[in-house]
Protein backbone atom coordinates (compact mmCIF):
# COMPACT_ATOMS: atom_id res chain seq x y z
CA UNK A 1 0.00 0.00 0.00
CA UNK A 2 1.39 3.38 -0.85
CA UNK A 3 2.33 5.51 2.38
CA UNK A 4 0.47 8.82 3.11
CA UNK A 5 0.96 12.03 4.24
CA UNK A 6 -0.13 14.68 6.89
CA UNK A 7 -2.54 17.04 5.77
CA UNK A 8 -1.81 21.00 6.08
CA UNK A 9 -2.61 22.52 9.39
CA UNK A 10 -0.94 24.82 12.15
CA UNK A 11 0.03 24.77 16.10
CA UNK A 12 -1.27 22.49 18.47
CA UNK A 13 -0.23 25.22 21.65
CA UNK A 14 -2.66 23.12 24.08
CA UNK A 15 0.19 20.40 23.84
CA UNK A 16 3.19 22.40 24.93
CA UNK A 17 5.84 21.97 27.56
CA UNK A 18 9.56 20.63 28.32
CA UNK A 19 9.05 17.55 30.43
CA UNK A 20 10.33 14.49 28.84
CA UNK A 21 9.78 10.88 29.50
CA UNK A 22 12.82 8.67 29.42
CA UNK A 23 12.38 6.33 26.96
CA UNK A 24 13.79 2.47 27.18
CA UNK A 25 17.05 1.74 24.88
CA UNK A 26 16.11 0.57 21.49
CA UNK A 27 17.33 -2.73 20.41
CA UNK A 28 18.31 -2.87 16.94
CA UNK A 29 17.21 -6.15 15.94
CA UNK A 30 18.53 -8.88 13.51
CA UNK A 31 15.77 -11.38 12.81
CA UNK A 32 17.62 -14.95 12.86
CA UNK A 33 16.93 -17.84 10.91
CA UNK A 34 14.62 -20.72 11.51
CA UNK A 35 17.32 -22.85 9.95
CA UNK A 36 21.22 -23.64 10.57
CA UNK A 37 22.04 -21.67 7.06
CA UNK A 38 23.64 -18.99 9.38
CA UNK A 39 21.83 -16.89 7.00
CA UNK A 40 20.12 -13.75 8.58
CA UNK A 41 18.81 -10.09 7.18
CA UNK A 42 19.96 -7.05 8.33
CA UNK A 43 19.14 -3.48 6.95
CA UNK A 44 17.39 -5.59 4.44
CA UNK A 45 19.78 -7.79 2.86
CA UNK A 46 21.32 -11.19 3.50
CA UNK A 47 23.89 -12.09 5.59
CA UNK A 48 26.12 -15.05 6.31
CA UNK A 49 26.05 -14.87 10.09
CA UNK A 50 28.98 -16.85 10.24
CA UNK A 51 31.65 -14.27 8.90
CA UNK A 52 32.31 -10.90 10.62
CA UNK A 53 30.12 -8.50 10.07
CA UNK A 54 31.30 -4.57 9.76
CA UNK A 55 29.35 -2.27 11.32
CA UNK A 56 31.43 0.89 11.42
CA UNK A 57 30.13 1.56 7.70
CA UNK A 58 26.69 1.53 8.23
CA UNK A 59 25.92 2.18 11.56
CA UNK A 60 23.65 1.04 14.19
CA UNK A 61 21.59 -1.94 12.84
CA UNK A 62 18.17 -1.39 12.86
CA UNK A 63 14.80 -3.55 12.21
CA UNK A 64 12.83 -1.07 10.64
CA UNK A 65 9.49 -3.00 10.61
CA UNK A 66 10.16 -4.37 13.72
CA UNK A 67 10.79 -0.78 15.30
CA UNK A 68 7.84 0.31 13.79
CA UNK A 69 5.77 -2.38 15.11
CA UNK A 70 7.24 -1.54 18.96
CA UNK A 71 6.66 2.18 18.20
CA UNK A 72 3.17 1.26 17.87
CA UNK A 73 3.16 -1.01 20.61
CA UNK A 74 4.48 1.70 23.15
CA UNK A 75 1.60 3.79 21.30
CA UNK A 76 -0.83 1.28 22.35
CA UNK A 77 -0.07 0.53 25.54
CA UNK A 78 0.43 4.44 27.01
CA UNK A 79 -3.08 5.45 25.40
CA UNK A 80 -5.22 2.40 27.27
CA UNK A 81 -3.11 3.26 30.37
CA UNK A 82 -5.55 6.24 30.20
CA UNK A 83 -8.28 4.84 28.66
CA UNK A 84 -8.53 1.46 28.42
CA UNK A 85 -11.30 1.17 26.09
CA UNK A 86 -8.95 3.30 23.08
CA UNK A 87 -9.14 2.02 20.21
CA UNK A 88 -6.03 1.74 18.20
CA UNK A 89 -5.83 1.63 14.16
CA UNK A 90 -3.03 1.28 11.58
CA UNK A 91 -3.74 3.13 8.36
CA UNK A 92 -2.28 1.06 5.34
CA UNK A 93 1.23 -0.75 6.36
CA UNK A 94 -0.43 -3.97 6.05
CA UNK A 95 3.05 -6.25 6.49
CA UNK A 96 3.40 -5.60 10.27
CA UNK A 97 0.86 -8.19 11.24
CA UNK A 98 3.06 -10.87 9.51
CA UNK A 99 6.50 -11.66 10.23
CA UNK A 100 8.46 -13.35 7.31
CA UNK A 101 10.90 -15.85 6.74
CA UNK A 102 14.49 -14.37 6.01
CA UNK A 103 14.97 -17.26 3.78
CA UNK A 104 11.60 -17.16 2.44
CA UNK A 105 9.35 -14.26 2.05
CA UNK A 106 6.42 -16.05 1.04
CA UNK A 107 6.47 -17.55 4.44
CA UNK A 108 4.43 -15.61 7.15
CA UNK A 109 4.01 -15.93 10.66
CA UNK A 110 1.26 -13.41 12.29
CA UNK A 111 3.31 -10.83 14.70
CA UNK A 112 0.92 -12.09 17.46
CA UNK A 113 2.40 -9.46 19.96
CA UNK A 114 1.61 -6.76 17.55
CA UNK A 115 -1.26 -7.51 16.45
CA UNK A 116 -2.93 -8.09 19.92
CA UNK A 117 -1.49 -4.55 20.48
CA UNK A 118 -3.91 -3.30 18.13
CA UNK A 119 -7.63 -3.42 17.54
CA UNK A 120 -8.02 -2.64 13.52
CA UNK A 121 -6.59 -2.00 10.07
CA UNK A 122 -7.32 0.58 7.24
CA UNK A 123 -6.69 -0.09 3.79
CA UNK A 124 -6.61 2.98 1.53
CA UNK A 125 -7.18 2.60 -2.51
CA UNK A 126 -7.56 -0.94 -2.00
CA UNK A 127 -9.34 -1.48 -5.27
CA UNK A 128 -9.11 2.37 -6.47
CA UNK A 129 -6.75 5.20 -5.90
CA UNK A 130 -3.30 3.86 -5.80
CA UNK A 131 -1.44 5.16 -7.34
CA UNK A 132 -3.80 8.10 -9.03
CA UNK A 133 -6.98 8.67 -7.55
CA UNK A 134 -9.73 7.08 -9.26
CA UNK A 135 -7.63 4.32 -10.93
CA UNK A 136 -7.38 0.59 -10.79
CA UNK A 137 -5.17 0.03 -7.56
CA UNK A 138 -2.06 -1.84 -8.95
CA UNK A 139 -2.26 -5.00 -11.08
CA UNK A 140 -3.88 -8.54 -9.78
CA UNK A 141 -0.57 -9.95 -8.08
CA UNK A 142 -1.08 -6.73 -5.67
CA UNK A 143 -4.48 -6.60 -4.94
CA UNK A 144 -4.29 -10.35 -4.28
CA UNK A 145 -1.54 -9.75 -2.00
CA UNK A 146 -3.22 -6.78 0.19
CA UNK A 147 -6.55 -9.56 0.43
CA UNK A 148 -4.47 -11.80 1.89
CA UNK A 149 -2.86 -9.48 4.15
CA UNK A 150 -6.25 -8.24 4.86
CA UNK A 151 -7.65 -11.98 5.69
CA UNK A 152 -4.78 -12.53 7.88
CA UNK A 153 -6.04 -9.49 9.94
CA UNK A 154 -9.53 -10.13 9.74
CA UNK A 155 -8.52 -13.98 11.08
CA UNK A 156 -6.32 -12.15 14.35
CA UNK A 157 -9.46 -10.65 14.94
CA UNK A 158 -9.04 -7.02 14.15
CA UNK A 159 -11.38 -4.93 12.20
CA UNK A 160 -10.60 -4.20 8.92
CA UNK A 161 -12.06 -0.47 7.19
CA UNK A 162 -11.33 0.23 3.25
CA UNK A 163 -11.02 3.35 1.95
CA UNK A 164 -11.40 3.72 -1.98
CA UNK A 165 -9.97 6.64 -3.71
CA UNK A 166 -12.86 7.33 -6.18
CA UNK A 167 -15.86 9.53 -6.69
CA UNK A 168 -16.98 7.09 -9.95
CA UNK A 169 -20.44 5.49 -8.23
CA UNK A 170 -19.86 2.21 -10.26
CA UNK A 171 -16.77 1.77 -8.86
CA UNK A 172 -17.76 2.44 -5.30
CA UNK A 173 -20.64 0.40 -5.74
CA UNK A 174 -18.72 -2.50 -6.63
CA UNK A 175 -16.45 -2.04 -4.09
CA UNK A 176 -18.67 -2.13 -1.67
CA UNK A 177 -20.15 -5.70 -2.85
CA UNK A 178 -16.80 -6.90 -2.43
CA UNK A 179 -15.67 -6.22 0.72
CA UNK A 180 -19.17 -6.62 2.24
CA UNK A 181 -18.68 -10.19 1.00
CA UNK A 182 -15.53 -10.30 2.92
CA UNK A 183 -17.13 -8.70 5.93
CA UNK A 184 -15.29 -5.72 5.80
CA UNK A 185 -16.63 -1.90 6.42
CA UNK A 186 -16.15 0.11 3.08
CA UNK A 187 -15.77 3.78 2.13
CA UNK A 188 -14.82 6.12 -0.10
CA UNK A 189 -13.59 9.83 -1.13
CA UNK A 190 -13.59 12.12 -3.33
CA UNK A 191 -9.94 13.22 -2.82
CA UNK A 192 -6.82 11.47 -2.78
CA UNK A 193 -4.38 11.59 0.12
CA UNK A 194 -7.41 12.02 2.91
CA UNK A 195 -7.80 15.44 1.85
CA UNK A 196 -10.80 15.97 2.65
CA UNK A 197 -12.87 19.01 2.98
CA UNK A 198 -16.33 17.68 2.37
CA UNK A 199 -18.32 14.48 3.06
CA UNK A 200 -18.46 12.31 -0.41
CA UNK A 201 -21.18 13.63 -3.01
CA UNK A 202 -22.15 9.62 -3.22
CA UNK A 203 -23.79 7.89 -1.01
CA UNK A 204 -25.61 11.13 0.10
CA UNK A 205 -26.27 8.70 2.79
CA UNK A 206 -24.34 6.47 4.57
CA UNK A 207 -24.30 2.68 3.80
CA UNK A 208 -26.35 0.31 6.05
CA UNK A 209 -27.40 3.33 7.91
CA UNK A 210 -28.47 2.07 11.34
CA UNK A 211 -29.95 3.60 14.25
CA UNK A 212 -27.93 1.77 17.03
CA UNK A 213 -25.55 3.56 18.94
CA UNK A 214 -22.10 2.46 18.43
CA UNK A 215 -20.09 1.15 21.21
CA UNK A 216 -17.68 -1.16 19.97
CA UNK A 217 -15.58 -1.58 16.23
CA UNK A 218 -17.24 -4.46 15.58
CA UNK A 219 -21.10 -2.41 15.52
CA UNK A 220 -19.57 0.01 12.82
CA UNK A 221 -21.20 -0.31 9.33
CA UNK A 222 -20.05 2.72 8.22
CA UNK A 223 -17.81 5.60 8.54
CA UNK A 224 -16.60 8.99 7.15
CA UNK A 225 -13.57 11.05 6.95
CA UNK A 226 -12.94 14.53 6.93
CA UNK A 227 -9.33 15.27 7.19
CA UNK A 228 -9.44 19.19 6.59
CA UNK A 229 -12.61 21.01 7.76
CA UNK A 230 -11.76 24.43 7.30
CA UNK A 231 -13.95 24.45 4.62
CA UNK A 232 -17.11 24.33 7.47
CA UNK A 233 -16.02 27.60 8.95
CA UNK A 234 -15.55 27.76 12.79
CA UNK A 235 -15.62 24.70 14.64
CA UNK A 236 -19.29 24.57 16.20
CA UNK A 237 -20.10 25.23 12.52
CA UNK A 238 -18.22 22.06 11.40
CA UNK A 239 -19.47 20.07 14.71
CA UNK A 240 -23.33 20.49 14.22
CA UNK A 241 -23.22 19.83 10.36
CA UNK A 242 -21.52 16.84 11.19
CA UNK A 243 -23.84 16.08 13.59
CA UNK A 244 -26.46 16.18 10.80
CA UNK A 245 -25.31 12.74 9.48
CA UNK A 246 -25.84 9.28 10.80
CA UNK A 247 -22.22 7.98 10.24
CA UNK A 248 -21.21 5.34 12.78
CA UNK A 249 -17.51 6.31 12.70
CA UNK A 250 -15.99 9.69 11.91
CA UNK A 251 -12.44 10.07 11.14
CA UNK A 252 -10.83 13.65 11.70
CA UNK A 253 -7.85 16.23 11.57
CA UNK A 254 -7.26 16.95 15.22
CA UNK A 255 -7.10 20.54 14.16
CA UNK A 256 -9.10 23.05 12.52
CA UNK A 257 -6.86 25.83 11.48
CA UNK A 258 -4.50 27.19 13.93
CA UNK A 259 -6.14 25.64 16.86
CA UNK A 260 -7.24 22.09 18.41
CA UNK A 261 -10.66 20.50 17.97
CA UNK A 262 -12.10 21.27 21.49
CA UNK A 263 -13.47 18.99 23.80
CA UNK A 264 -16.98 20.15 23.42
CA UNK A 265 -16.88 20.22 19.68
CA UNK A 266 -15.58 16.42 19.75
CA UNK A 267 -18.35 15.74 22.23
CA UNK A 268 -20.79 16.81 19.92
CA UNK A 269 -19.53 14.88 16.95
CA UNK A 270 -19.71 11.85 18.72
CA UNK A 271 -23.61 11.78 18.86
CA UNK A 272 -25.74 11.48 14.81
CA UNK A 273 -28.84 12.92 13.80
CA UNK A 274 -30.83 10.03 14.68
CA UNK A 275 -29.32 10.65 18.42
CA UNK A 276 -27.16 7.17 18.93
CA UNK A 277 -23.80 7.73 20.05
CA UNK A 278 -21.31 6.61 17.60
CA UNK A 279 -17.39 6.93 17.45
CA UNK A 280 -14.72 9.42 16.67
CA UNK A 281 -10.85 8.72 15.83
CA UNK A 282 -8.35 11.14 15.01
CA UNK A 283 -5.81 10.85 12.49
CA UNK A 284 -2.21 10.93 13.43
CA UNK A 285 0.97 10.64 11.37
CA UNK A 286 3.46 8.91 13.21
CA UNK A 287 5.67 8.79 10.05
CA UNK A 288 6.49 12.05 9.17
CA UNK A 289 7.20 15.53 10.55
CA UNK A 290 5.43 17.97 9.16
CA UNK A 291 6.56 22.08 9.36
CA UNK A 292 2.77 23.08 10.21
CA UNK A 293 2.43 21.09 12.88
CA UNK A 294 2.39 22.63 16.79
CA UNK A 295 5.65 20.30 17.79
CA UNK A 296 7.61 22.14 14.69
CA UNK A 297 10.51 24.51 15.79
CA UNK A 298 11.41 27.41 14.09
CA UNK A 299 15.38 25.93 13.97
CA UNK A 300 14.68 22.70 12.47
CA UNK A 301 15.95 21.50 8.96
CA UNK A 302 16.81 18.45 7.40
CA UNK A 303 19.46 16.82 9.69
CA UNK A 304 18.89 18.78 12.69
CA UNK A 305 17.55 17.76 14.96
CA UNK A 306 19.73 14.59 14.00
CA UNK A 307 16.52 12.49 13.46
CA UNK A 308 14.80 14.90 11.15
CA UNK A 309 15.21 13.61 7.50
CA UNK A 310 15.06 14.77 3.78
CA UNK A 311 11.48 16.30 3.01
CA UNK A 312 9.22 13.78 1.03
CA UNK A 313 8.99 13.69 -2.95
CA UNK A 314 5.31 14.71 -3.11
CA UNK A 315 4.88 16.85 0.17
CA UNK A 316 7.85 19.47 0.35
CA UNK A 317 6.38 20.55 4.02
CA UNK A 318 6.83 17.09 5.49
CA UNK A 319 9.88 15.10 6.36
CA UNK A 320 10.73 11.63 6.87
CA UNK A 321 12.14 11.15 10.50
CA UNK A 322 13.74 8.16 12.07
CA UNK A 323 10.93 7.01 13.73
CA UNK A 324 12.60 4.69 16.00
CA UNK A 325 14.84 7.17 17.81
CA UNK A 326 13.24 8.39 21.14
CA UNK A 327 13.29 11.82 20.60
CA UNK A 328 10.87 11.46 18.22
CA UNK A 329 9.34 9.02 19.79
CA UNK A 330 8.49 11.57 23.04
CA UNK A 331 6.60 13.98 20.65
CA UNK A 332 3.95 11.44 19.98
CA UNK A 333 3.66 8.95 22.59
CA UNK A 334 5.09 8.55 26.64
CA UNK A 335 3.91 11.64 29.04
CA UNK A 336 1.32 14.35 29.27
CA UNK A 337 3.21 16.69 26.99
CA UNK A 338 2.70 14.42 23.80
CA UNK A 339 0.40 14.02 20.46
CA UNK A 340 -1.59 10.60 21.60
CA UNK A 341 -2.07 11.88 25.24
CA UNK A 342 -3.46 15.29 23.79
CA UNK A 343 -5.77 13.28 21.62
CA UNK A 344 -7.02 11.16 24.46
CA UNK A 345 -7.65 14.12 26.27
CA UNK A 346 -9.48 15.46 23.94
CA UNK A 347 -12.25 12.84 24.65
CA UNK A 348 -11.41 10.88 21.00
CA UNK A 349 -12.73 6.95 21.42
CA UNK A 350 -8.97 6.35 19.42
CA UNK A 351 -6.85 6.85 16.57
CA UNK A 352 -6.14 6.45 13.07
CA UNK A 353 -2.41 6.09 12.86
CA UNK A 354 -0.74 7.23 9.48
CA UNK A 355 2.89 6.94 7.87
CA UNK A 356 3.20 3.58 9.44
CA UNK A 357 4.41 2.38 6.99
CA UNK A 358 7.07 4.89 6.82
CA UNK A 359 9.43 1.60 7.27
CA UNK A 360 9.39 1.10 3.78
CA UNK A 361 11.22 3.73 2.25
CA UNK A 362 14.31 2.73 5.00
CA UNK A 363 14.16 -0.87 4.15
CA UNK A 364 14.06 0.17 0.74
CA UNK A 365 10.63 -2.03 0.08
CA UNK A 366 9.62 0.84 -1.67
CA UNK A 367 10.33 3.81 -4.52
CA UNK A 368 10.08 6.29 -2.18
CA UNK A 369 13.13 6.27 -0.47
């Protein structure tokens, strides 16, 4: 699946402050084979385990899915330590439920640790959108591969959401039939990249609408997304029109311009016109560091701090960071200073977690690198 990107916004000032939680020492993992070839993959590539290994060269050796999966973990696990019932959702980055052979890649194991960690995946342009909006989604081999991945998930129990990139009505239509089939909850947009501004022109109402109120992932028949609502106006104005719809999940920005969604406003989106209560998550990018967001400092370029990367190909306000490093890590996850606490705070029933699969363009699985 391809990797996404934050969306524009600016400041997050109810999150400020210098405390800092110490973070355990990351262990740069090797993963070791299930056999006595000595054979084992580091940074991606094989290596006889038997003959000295260099690391001066290269550095530090680091797992990147396997970092990525423990980021998440840590993620996880500080966000139900404050409210247990957080819900906990991996946007795309598919391969961290599976663990595969060194020797063998089409041999999978389910990361049962991670996945227990979690409670759901997201697919976006499963059959639609990847890589242009509104287009078949890769060729056969692909698609087959991301339903597998998909089953695997759906078989550890988690919930599984798809999110087309398409505003064509046959195409939604049909992808709809499919993943109902499968048991899966289905959307779509009419913008690529989860920018969002409006609710989709089709359905004009949600599918398998439902009057229930929504207390668990497993009730959801339905959600929508609106990653950028400045088109509503102020934020009570963007609250109540939401409010107007009978949507049993909605997924949004934690900011609407300059400022924070407040607690009120979230408090009102989590109720639909009918009157059940449904859910709201908020969308987080774990992956990347973006120059309009309320953690950015005036100072801070490519390279410094250390962690902060090269900006991305298609998003020249975003950077890739080295996610496993804890500085980074203490921006988003750990104490009452960071991005997940603020969000739980916030009264959000969990979180859509984007750029995790970030991993990819360090591993070099990936184009985008």
């Amino acid at each position: 699946m391809k990797m996404k990107n934050s969306l524009r916004h600016a400041g997050f000032a109810l999150f400020i402050g210098a405390s800092l939680l110490i973070m355990p020492n990351l262990v740069h993992a090797q993963e070791i084979p299930d056999d006595d070839s000595g054979v084992v993959r580091i940074q991606g590539e094989d290596v006889n385990a038997q003959e000295d290994i260099d690391l001066t060269p290269s550095g530090p050796l680091v797992d990147y899915r396997e970092e990525m999966r423990r980021f998440i973990q840590n993620i996880a696990r500080f966000a139900r330590g404050y409210k247990r019932e957080f819900n906990v959702i991996i946007e795309d980055a598919l391969e961290l439920i599976v663990k595969r052979n060194v020797t063998d890649e089409t041999l999978a194991m389910p990361a049962r640790t991670f996945t227990r960690s979690i409670q759901g995946v997201m697919a976006t342009g499963l059959y639609h959108g990847t890589p242009q909006f509104g287009e078949p989604a890769g060729d056969d081999k692909i698609l087959t591969a991301n339903l597998d991945l998909l089953l695997k998930a759906d078989q550890a129990g988690l919930a599984v959401f798809v999110l087309d990139e398409t505003s064509d009505r046959a195409q939604i239509d049909a992808g709809r039939s499919q993943t109902k089939g499968l048991g899966y909850v289905y959307g779509a947009t009419d913008h690529a990249e989860f920018d969002l501004s409006m609710l989709p022109s089709y359905p004009r109402r949600p599918f398998d609408e439902n009057p229930v109120s929504i207390l668990s992932l497993g009730a959801i028949k339905n959600f929508a997304v609106i990653g950028n609502a400045n088109a509503y106006g102020r934020e009570d104005e963007f609250a109540l029109q939401m409010h107007e719809t009978n949507h049993d999940l909605m997924i949004v920005d934690v900011f609407l311009g300059q400022k924070p969604l407040s607690k009120r406003a979230v408090e009102t989106l989590k109720y639909k016109k009918n009157g059940a209560r449904r859910q709201v998550f908020a969308r987080v990018d774990i992956g990347t560091a973006a120059s309009y967001r309320y953690y950015w400092k005036a100072n801070w370029r490519e390279g410094f701090p250390p962690w902060l990367g090269r900006t991305l190909p298609d998003n020249p306000d975003a950077h890739y960071v080295e996610y496993w490093r804890p500085e980074w890590q203490r921006i988003i996850t750990g104490d009452t200073q960071s991005y997940i606490y603020g969000v739980i705070d916030q009264g959000y029933d969990g979180v859509i977690l984007a750029g995790a699969d970030i991993y990819q363009a360090f591993d070099g699985s990936t184009e985008e690198q």
